[in-house]
Protein backbone atom coordinates (compact mmCIF):
# COMPACT_ATOMS: atom_id res chain seq x y z
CA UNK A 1 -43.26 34.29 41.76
CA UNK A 2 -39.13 34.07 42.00
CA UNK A 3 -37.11 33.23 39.71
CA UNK A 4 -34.66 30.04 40.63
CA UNK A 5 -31.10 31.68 41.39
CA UNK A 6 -28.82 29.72 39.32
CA UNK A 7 -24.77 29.35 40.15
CA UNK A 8 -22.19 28.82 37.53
CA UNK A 9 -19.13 27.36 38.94
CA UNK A 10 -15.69 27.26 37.05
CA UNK A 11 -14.04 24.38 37.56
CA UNK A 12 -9.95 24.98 37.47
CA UNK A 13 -6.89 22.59 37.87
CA UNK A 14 -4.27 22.32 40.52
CA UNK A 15 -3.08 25.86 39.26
CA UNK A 16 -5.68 27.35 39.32
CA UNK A 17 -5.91 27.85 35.74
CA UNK A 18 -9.13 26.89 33.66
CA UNK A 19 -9.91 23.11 33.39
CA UNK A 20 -10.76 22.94 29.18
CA UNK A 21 -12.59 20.13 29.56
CA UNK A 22 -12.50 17.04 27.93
CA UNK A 23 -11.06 16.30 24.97
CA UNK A 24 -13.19 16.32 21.63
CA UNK A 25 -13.46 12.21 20.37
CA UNK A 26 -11.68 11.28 17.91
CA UNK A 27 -12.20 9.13 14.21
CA UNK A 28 -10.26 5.58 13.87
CA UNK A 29 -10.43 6.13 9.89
CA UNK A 30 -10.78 3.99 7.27
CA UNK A 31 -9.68 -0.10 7.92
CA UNK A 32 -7.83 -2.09 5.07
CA UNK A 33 -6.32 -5.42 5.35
CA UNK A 34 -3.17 -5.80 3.64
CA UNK A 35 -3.47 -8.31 1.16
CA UNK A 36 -6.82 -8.18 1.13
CA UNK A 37 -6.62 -11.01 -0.80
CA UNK A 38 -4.09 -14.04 -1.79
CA UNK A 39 -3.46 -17.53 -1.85
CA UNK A 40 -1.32 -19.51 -0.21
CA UNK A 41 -0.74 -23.53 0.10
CA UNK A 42 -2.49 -26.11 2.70
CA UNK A 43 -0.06 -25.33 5.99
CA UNK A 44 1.69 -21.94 4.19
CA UNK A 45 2.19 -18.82 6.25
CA UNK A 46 0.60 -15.36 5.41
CA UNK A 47 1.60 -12.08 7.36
CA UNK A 48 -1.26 -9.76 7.37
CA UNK A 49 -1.09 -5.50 8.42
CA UNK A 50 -4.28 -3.76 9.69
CA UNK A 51 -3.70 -0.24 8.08
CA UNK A 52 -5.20 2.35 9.36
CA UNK A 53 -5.77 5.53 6.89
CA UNK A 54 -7.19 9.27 7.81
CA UNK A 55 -8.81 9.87 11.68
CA UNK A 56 -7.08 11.30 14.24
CA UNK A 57 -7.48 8.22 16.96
CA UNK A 58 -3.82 7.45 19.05
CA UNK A 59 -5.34 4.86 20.94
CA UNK A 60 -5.85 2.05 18.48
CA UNK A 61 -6.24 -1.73 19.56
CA UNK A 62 -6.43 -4.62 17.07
CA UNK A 63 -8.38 -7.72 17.52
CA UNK A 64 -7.68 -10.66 14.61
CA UNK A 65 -10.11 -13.74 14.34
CA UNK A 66 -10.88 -15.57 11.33
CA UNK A 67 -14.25 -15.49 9.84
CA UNK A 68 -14.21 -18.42 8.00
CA UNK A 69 -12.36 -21.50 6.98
CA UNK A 70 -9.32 -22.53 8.90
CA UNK A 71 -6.47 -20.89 9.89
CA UNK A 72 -4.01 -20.59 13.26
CA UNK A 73 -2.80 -17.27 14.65
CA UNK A 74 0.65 -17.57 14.75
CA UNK A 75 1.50 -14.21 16.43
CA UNK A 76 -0.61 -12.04 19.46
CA UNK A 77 -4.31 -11.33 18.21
CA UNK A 78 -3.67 -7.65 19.53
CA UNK A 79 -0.85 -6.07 17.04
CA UNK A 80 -1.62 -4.35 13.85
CA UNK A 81 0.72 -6.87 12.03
CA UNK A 82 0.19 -10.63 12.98
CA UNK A 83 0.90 -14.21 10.73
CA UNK A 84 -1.42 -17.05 10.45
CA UNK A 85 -0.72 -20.15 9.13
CA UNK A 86 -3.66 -21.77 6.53
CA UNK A 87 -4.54 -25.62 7.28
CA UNK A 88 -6.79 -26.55 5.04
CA UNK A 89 -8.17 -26.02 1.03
CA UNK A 90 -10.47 -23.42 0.64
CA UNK A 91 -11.63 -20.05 1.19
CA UNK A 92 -10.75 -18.44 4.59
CA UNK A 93 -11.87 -14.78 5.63
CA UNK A 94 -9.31 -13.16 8.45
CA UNK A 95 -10.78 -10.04 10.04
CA UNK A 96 -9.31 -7.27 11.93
CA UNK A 97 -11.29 -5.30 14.44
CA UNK A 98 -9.61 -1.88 15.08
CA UNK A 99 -11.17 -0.23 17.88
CA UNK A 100 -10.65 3.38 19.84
CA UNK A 101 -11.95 3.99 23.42
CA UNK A 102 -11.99 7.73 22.49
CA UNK A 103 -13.70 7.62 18.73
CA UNK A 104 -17.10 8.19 17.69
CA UNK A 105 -17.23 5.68 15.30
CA UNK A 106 -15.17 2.54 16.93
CA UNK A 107 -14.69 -0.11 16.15
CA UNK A 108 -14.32 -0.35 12.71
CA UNK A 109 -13.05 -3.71 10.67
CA UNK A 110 -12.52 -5.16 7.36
CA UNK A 111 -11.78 -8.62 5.80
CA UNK A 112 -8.87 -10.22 3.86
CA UNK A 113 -9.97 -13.36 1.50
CA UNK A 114 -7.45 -16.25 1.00
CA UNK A 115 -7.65 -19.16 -0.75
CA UNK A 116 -5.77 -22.37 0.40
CA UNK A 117 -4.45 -24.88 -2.14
């Protein structure tokens, strides 16, 4: 019996230095909406800011939708601060989505709870 001959190659860059490999992933953190909650009347205006607290991720993208009720983006889905304006009574949820193509745990979201009167 042999024993299988194994190679071990080291991979280097241009330099010829040693490649480190890729980076370790990353943590978004923890989500809040801010409000989180409010009121606001039947066609009012509410600005909203995804903040992001703790984690290490750079590469953070925002998606805004609204759960519930009825409410118009009034401002690109895709920044962490956006406005929407509230068209009818009632409750309305707006979520944020923050997600990281180099985390472990993306996406992460939470919700904001307004009521329209």
């Amino acid at each position: 019996n042999y024993l299988p001959i194994k190679e071990i190659v080291e991979v280097v860059d241009r330099n010829g230095d040693p490649w480190p490999g890729p980076d370790p992933p990353t943590e978004i953190g923890t989500v809040t909406v801010d409000p989180d909650q409010g009121s606001v009347s039947v066609m009012g205006n509410k600005t909203f800011t995804a903040v992001v607290t703790g984690g290490d991720a750079t590469d953070l993208k925002y998606k805004w939708t609204v759960r519930s009720g009825n409410a118009q983006l009034d401002t690109p889905d895709n920044q962490a601060t956006v406005t929407y304006t509230f068209i009818r009574e009632g409750s309305t949820q707006i979520q944020c989505v923050v997600s990281s193509a180099n985390s472990d745990n993306s996406p992460q979201s939470n919700l904001a709870l307004i009521l329209v009167a």
